[in-house]
N, C-alpha and C. Protein backbone atom coordinates (compact mmCIF):
# COMPACT_ATOMS: atom_id res chain seq x y z
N UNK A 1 -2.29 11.28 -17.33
CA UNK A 1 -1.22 11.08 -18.30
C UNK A 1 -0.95 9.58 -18.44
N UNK A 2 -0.94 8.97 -19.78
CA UNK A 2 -0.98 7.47 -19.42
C UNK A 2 0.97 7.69 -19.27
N UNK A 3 1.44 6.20 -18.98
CA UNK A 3 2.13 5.63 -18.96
C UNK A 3 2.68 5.03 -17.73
N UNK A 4 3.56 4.40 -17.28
CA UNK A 4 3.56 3.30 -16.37
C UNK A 4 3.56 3.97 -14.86
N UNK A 5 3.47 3.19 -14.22
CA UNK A 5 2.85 4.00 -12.53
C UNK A 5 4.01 3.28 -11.25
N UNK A 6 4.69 3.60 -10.93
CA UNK A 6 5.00 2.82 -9.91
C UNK A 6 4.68 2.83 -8.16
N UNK A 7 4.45 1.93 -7.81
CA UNK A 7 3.57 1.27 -6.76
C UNK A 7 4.81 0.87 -5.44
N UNK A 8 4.29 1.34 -4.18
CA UNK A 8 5.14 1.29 -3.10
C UNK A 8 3.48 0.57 -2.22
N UNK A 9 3.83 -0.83 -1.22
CA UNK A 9 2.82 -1.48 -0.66
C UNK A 9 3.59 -1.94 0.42
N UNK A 10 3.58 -1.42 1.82
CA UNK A 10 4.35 -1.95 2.81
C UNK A 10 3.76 -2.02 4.06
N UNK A 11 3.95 -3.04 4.84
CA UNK A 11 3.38 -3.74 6.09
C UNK A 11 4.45 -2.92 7.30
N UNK A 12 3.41 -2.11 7.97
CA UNK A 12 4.55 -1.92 9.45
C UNK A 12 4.70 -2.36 10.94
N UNK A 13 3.13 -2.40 10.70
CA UNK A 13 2.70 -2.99 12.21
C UNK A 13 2.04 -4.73 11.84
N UNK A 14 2.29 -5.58 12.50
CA UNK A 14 1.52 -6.56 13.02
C UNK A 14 1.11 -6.91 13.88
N UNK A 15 0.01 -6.94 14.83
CA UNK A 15 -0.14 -7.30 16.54
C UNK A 15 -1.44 -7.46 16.23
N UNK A 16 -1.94 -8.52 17.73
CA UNK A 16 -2.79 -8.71 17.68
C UNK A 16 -3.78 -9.18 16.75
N UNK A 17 -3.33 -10.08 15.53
CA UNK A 17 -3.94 -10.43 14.87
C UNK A 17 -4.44 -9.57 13.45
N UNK A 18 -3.77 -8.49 13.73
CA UNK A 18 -4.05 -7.63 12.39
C UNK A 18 -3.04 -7.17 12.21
N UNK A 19 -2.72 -6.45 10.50
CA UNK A 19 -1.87 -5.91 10.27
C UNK A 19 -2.25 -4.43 9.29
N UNK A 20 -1.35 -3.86 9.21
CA UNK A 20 -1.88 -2.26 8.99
C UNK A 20 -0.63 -2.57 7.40
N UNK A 21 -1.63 -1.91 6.22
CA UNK A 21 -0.55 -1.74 5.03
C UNK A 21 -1.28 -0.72 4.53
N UNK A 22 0.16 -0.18 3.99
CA UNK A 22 0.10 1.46 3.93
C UNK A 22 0.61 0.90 2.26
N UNK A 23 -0.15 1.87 1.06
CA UNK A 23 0.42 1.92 -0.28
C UNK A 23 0.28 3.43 -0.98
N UNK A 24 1.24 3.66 -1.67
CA UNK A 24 1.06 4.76 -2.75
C UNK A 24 1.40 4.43 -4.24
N UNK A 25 1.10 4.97 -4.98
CA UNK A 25 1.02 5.12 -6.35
C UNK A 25 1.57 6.40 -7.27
N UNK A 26 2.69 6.15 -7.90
CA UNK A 26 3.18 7.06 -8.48
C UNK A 26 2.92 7.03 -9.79
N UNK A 27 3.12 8.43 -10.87
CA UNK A 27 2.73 8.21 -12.22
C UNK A 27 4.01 8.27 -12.86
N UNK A 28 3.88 8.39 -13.83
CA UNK A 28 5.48 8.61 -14.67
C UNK A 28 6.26 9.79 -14.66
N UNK A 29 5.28 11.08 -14.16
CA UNK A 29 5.55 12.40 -13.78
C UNK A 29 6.34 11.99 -12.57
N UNK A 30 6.58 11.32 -11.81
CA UNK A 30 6.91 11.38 -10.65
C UNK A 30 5.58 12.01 -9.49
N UNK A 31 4.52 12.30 -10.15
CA UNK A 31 3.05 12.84 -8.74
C UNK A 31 2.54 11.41 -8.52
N UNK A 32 2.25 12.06 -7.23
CA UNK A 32 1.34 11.04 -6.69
C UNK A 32 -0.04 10.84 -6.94
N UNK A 33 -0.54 9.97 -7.17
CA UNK A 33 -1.68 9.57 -7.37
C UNK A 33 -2.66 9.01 -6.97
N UNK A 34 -2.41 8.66 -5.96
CA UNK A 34 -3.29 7.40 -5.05
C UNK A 34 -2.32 7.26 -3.61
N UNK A 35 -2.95 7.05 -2.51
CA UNK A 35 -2.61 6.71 -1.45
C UNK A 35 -3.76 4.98 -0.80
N UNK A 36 -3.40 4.67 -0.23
CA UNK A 36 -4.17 3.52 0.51
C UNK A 36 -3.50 2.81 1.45
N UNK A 37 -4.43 2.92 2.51
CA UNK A 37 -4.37 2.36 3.90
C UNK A 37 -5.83 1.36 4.24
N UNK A 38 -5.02 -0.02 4.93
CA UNK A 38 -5.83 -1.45 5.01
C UNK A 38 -5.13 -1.63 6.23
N UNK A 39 -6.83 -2.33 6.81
CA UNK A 39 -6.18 -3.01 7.94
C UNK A 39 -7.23 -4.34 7.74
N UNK A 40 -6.53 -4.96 7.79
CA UNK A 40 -6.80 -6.92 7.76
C UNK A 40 -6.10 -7.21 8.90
N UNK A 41 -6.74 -8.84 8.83
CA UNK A 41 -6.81 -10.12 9.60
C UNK A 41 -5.69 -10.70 9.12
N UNK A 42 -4.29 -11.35 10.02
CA UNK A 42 -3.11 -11.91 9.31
C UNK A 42 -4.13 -13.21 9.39
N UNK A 43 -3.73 -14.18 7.99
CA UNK A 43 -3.91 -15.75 8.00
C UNK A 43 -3.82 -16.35 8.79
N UNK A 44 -4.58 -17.07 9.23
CA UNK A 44 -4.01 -18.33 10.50
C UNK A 44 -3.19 -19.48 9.06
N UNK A 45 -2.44 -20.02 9.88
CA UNK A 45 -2.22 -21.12 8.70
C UNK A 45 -0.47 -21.67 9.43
């Protein structure tokens, strides 16, 4: 169904040099659409 999607992207854990982010994707229906889970390297900097 087109129309706009809204997007939830949040960081819970950090240790050890990595961090875990968890996202979902909603449609305009209010269903879900997408889930995604990343785990990266935090920046040195």
């Amino acid at each position: 169904m087109p129309g706009w999607l809204a997007c939830d992207f949040r960081t819970r854990f950090v240790t050890g040099g990595f961090l875990e982010a968890d996202g979902e994707v909603w449609d305009a229906t209010g269903s879900l659409v997408a889930q995604s889970r990343q785990l990266a390297l935090v920046p040195r900097g």
